[in-house]
N, C-alpha and C. Protein backbone atom coordinates (compact mmCIF):
# COMPACT_ATOMS: atom_id res chain seq x y z
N UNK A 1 -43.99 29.73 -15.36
CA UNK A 1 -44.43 30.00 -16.71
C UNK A 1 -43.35 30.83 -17.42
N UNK A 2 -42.73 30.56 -18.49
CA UNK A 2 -41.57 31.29 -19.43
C UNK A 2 -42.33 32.52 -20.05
N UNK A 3 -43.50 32.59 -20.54
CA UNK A 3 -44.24 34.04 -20.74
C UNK A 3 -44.91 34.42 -20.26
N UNK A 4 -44.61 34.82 -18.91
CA UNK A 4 -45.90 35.75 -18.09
C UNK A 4 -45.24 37.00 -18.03
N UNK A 5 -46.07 37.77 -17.95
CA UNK A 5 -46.03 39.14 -17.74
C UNK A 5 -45.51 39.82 -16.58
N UNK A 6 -45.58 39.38 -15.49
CA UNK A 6 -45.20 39.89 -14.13
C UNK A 6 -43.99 38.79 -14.09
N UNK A 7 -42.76 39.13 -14.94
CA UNK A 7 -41.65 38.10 -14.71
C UNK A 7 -40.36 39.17 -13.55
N UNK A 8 -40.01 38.54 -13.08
CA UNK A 8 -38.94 39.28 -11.87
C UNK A 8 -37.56 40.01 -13.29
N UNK A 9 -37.61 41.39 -12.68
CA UNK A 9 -36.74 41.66 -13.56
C UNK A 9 -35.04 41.77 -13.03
N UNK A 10 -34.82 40.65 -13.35
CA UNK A 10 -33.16 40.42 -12.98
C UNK A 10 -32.05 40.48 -13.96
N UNK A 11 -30.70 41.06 -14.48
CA UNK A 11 -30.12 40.62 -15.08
C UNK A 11 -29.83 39.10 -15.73
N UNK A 12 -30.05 37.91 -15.07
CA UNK A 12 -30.47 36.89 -15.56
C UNK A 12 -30.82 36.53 -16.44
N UNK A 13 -32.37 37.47 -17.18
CA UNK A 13 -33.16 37.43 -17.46
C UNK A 13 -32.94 38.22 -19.17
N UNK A 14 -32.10 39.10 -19.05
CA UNK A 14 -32.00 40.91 -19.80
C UNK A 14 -31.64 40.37 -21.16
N UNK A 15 -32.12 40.92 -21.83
CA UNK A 15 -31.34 40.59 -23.40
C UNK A 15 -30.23 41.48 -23.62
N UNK A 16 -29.82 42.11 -22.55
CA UNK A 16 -28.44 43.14 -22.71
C UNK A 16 -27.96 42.71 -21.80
N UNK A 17 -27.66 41.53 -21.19
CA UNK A 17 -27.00 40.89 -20.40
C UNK A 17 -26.41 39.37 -20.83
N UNK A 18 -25.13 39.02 -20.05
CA UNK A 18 -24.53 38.13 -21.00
C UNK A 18 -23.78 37.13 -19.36
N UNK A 19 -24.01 35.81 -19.19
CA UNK A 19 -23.17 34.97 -18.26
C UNK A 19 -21.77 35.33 -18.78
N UNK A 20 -21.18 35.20 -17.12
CA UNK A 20 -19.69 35.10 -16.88
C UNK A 20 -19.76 34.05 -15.99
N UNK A 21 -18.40 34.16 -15.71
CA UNK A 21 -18.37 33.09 -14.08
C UNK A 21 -18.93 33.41 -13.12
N UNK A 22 -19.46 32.52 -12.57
CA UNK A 22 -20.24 31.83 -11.15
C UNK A 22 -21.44 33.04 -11.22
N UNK A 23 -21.72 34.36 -10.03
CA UNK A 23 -22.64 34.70 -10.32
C UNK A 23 -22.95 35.80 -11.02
N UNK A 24 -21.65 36.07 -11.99
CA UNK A 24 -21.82 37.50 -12.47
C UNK A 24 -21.81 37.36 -13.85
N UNK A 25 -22.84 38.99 -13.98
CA UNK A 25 -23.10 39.06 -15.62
C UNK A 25 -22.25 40.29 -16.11
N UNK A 26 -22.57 40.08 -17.41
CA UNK A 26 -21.73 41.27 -18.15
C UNK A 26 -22.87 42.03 -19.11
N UNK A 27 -23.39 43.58 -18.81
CA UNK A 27 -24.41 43.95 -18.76
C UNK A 27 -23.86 45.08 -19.99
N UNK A 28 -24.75 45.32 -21.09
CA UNK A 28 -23.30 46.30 -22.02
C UNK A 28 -24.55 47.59 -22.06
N UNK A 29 -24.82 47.94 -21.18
CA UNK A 29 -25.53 48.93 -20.24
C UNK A 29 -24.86 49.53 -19.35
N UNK A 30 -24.90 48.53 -18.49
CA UNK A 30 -24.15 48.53 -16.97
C UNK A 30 -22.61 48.29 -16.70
N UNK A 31 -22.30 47.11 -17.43
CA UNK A 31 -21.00 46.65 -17.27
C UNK A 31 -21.04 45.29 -15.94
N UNK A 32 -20.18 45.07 -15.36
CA UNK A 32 -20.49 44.13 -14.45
C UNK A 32 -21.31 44.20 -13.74
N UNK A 33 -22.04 43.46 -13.52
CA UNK A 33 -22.85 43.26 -12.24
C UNK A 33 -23.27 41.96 -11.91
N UNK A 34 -24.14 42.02 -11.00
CA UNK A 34 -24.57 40.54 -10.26
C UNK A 34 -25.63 40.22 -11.10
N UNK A 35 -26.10 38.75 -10.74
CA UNK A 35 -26.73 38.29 -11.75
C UNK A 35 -28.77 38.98 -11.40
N UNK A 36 -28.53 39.10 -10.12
CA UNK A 36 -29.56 39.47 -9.41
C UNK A 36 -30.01 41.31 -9.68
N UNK A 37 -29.03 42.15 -10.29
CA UNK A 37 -29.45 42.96 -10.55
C UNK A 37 -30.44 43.43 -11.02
N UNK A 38 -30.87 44.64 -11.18
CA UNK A 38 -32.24 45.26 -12.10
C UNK A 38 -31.50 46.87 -12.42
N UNK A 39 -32.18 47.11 -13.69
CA UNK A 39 -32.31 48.31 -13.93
C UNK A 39 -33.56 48.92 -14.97
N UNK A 40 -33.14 49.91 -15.09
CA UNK A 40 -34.93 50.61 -16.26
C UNK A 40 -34.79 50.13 -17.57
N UNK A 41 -33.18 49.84 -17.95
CA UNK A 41 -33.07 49.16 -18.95
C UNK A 41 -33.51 47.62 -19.44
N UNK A 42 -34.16 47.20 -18.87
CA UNK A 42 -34.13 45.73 -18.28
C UNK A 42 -35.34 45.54 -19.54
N UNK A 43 -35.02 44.15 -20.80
CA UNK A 43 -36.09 43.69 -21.44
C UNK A 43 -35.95 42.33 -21.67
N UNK A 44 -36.92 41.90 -21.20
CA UNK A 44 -37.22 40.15 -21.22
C UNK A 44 -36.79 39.31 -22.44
N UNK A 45 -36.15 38.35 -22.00
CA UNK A 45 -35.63 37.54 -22.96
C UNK A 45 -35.82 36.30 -22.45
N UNK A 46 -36.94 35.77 -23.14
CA UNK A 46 -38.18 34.10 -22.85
C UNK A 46 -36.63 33.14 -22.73
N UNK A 47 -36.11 33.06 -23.49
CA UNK A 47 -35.14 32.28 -23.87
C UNK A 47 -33.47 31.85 -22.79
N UNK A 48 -33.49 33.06 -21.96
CA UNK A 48 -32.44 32.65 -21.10
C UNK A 48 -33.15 32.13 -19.64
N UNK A 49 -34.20 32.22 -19.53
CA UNK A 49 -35.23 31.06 -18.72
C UNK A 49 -35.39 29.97 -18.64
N UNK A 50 -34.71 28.84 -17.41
CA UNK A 50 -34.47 27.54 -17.28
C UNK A 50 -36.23 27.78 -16.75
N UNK A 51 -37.47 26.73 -17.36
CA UNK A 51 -37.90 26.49 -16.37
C UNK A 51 -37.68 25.31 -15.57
N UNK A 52 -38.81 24.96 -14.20
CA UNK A 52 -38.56 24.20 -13.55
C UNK A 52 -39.46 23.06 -13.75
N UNK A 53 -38.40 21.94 -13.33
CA UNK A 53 -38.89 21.04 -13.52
C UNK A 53 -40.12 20.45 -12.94
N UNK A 54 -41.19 19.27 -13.42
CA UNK A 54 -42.26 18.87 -12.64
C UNK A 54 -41.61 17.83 -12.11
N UNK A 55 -43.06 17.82 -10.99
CA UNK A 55 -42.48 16.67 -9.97
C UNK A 55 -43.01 15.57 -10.61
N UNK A 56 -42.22 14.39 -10.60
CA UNK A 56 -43.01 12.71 -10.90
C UNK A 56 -43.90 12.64 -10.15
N UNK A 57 -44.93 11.78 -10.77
CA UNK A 57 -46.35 11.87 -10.62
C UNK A 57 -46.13 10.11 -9.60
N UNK A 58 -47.17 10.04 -8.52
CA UNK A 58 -46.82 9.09 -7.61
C UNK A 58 -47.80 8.59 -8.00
N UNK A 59 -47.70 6.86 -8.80
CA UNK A 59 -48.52 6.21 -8.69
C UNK A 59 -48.67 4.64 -7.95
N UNK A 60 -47.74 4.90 -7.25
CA UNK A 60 -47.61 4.08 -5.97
C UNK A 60 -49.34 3.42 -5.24
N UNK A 61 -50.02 4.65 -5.15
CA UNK A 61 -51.42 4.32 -4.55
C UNK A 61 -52.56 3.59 -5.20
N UNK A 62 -52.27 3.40 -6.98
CA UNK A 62 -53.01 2.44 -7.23
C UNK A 62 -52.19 0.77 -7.69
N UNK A 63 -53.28 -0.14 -8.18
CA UNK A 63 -52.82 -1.41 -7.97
C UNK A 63 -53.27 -2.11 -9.23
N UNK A 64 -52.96 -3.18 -9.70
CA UNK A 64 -52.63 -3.18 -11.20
C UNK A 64 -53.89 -3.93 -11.73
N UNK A 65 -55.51 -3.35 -10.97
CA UNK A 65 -56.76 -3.70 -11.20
C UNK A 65 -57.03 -2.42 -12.27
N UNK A 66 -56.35 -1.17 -11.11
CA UNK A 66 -56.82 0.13 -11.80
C UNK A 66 -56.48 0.55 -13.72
N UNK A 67 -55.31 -0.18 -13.95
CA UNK A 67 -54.68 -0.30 -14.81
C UNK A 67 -55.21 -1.25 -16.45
N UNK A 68 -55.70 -2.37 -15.44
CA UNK A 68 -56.47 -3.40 -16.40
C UNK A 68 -57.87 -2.90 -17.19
N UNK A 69 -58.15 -3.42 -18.08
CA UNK A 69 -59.63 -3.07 -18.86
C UNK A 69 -60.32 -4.13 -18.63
């Protein structure tokens, strides 16, 4: 869920945090760090949140009766 309340607080995440290469951020708090970091400064930003994708739905198990009207 992109707005829940109990979200993991990671640099990732920080609106005072900014991507660099591979896994490090640039924190203008902190200064470098990992992307996995935390601090007290830490405030949610909905927006740098990939969510995840759903799984395709398997409809393999029905047959093209179920389908018909």
């Amino acid at each position: 869920m992109l707005f829940r309340k109990n979200v993991a607080k990671f640099c990732a995440y920080c609106v005072h945090a900014g991507k660099t290469a591979g896994d490090q951020m640039i924190c203008s708090k902190c200064g470098f760090v990992s992307s996995d970091h935390n601090c007290f400064r830490f405030r949610y930003d909905p927006l740098k949140r990939t969510p995840s994708r759903l799984n395709a739905k398997d409809f393999s198990k029905f047959d093209d009766a179920d389908f018909s009207l």
